[in-house]
N, C-alpha and C. Protein backbone atom coordinates (compact mmCIF):
# COMPACT_ATOMS: atom_id res chain seq x y z
N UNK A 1 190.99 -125.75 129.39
CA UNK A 1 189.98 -124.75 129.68
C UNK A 1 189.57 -124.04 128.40
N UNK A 2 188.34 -124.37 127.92
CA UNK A 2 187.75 -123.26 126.89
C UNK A 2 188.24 -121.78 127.22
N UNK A 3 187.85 -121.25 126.05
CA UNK A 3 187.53 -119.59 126.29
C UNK A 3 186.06 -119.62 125.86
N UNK A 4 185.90 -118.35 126.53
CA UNK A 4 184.74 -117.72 126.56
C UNK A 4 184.53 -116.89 125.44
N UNK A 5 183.02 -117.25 124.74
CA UNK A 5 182.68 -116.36 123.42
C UNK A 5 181.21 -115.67 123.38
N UNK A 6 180.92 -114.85 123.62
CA UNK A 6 180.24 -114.05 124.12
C UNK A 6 180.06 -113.64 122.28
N UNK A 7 178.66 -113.44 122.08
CA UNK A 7 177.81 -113.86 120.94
C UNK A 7 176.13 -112.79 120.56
N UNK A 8 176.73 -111.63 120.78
CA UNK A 8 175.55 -110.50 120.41
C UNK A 8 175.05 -110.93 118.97
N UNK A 9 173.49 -110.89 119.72
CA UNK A 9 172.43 -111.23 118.46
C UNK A 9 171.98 -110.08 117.50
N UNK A 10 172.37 -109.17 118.24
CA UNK A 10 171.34 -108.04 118.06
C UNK A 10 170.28 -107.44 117.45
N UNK A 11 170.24 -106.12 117.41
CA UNK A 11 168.95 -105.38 117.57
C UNK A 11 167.35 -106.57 117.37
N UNK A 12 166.12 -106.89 118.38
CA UNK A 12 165.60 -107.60 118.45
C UNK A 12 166.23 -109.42 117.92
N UNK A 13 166.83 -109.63 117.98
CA UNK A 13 167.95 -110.62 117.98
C UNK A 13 167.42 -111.90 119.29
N UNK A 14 167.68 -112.87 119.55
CA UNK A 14 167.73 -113.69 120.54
C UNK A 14 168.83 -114.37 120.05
N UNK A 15 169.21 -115.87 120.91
CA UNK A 15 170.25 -116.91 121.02
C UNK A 15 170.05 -117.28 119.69
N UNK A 16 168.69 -117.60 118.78
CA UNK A 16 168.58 -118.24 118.14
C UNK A 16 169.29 -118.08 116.80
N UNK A 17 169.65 -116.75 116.77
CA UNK A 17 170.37 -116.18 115.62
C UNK A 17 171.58 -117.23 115.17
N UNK A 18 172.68 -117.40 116.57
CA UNK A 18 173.42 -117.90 116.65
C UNK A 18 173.62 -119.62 116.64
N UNK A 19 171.80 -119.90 116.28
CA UNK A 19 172.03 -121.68 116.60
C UNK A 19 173.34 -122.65 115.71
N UNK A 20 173.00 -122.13 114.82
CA UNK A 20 174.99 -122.78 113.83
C UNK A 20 175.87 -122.77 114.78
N UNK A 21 176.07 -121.56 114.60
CA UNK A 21 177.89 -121.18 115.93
C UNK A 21 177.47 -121.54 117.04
N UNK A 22 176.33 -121.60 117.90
CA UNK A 22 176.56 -122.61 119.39
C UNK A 22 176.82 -123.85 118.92
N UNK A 23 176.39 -124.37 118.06
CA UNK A 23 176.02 -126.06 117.75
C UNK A 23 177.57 -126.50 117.05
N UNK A 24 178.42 -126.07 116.79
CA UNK A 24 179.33 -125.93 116.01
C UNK A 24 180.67 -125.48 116.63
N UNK A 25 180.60 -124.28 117.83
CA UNK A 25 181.64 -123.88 118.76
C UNK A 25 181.99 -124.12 120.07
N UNK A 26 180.67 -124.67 120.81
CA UNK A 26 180.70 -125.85 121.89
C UNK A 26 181.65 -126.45 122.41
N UNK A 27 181.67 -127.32 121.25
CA UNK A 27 183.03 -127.87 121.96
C UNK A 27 184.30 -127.32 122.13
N UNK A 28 184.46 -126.32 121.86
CA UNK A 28 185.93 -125.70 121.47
C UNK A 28 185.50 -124.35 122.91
N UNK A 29 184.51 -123.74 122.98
CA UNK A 29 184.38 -122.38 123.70
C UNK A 29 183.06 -122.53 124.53
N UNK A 30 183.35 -121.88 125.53
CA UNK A 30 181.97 -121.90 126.43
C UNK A 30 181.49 -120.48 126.01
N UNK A 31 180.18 -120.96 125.10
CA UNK A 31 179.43 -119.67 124.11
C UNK A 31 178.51 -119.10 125.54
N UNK A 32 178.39 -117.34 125.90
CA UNK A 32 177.32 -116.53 126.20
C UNK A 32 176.38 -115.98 125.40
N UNK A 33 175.32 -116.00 125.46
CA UNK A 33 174.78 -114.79 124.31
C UNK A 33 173.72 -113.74 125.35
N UNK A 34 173.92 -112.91 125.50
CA UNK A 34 173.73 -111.90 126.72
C UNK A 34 172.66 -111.64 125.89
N UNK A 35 171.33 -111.12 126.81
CA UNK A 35 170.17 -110.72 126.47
C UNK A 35 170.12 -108.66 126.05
N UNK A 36 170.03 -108.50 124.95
CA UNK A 36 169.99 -107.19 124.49
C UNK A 36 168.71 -106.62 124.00
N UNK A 37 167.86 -107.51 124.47
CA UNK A 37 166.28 -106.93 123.79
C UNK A 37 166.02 -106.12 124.33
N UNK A 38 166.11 -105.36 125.46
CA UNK A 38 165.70 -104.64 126.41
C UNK A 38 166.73 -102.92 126.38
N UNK A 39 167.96 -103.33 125.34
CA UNK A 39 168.85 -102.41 125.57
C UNK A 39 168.29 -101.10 124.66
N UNK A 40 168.44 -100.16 124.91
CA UNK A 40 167.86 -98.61 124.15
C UNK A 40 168.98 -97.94 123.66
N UNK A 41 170.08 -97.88 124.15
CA UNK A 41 171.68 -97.48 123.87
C UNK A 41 172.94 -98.44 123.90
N UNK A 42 173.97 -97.75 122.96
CA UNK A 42 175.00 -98.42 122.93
C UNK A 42 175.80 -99.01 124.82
N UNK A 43 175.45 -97.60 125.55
CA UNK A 43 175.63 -98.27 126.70
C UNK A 43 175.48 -99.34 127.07
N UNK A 44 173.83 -99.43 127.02
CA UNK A 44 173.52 -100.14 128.14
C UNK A 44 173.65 -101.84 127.72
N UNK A 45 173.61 -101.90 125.76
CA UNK A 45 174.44 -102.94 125.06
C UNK A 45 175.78 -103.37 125.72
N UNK A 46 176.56 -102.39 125.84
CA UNK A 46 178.10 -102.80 126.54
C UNK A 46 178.01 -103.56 128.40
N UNK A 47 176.65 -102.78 128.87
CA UNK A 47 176.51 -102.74 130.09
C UNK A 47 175.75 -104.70 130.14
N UNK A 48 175.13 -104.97 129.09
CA UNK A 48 174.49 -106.03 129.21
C UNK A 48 175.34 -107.26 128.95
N UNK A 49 176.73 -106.77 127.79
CA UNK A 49 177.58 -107.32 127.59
C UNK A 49 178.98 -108.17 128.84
N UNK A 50 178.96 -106.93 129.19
CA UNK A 50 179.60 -107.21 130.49
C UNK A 50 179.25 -107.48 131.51
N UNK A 51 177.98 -108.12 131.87
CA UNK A 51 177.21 -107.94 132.95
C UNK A 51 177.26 -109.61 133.25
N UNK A 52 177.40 -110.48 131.80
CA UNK A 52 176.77 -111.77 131.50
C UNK A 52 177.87 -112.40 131.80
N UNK A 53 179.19 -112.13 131.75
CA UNK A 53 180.30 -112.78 131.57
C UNK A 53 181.41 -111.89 132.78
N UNK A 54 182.62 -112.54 133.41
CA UNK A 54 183.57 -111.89 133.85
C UNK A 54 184.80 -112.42 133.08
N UNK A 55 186.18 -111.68 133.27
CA UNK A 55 187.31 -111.72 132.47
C UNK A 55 187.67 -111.50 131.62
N UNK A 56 188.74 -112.52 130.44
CA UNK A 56 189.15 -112.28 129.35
C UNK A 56 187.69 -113.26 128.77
N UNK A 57 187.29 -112.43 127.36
CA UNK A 57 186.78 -113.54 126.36
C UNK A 57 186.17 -113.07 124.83
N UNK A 58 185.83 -113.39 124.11
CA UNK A 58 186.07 -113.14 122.79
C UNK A 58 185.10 -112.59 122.49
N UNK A 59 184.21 -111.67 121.55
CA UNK A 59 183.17 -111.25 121.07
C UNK A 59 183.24 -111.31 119.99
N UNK A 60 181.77 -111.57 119.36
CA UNK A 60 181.31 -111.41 118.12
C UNK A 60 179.97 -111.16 117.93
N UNK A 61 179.83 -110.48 116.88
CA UNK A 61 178.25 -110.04 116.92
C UNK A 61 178.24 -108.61 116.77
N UNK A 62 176.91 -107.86 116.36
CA UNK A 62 176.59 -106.42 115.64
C UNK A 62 176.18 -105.86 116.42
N UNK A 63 177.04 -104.15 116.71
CA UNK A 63 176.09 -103.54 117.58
C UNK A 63 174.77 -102.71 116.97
N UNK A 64 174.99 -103.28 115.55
CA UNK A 64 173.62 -102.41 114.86
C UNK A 64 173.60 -100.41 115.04
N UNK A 65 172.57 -100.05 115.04
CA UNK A 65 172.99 -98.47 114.17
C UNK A 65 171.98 -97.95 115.69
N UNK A 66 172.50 -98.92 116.80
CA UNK A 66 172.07 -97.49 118.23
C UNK A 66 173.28 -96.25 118.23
């Protein structure tokens, strides 16, 4: 069973940031990259974070200067 790696692009950010590390961590982790374009606060970043994924799983990625 992979783990889960959950992959903030951020601030105006998409998946694409991350095309290396999906293309590259795949096989090893089942990559999320939760949609944050829409987020205005650190909340609702955490709220979008957790929203995409359930359980244990790894993060990486910037919450930038909200």
């Amino acid at each position: 069973m992979k783990q889960k790696l959950v992959l903030v692009p951020g601030i105006a950010g998409n998946e694409y940031l991350w095309k290396f590390q999906i293309k590259h961590l795949s096989d090893i982790a089942d990559i999320v990259v939760p949609d944050v374009s829409n987020c205005n606060s650190r909340e609702e970043w955490v709220e979008a974070i957790l929203n995409c994924t359930e359980g244990k799983f790894a993060l990486a990625g910037r919450l930038g200067m909200l």
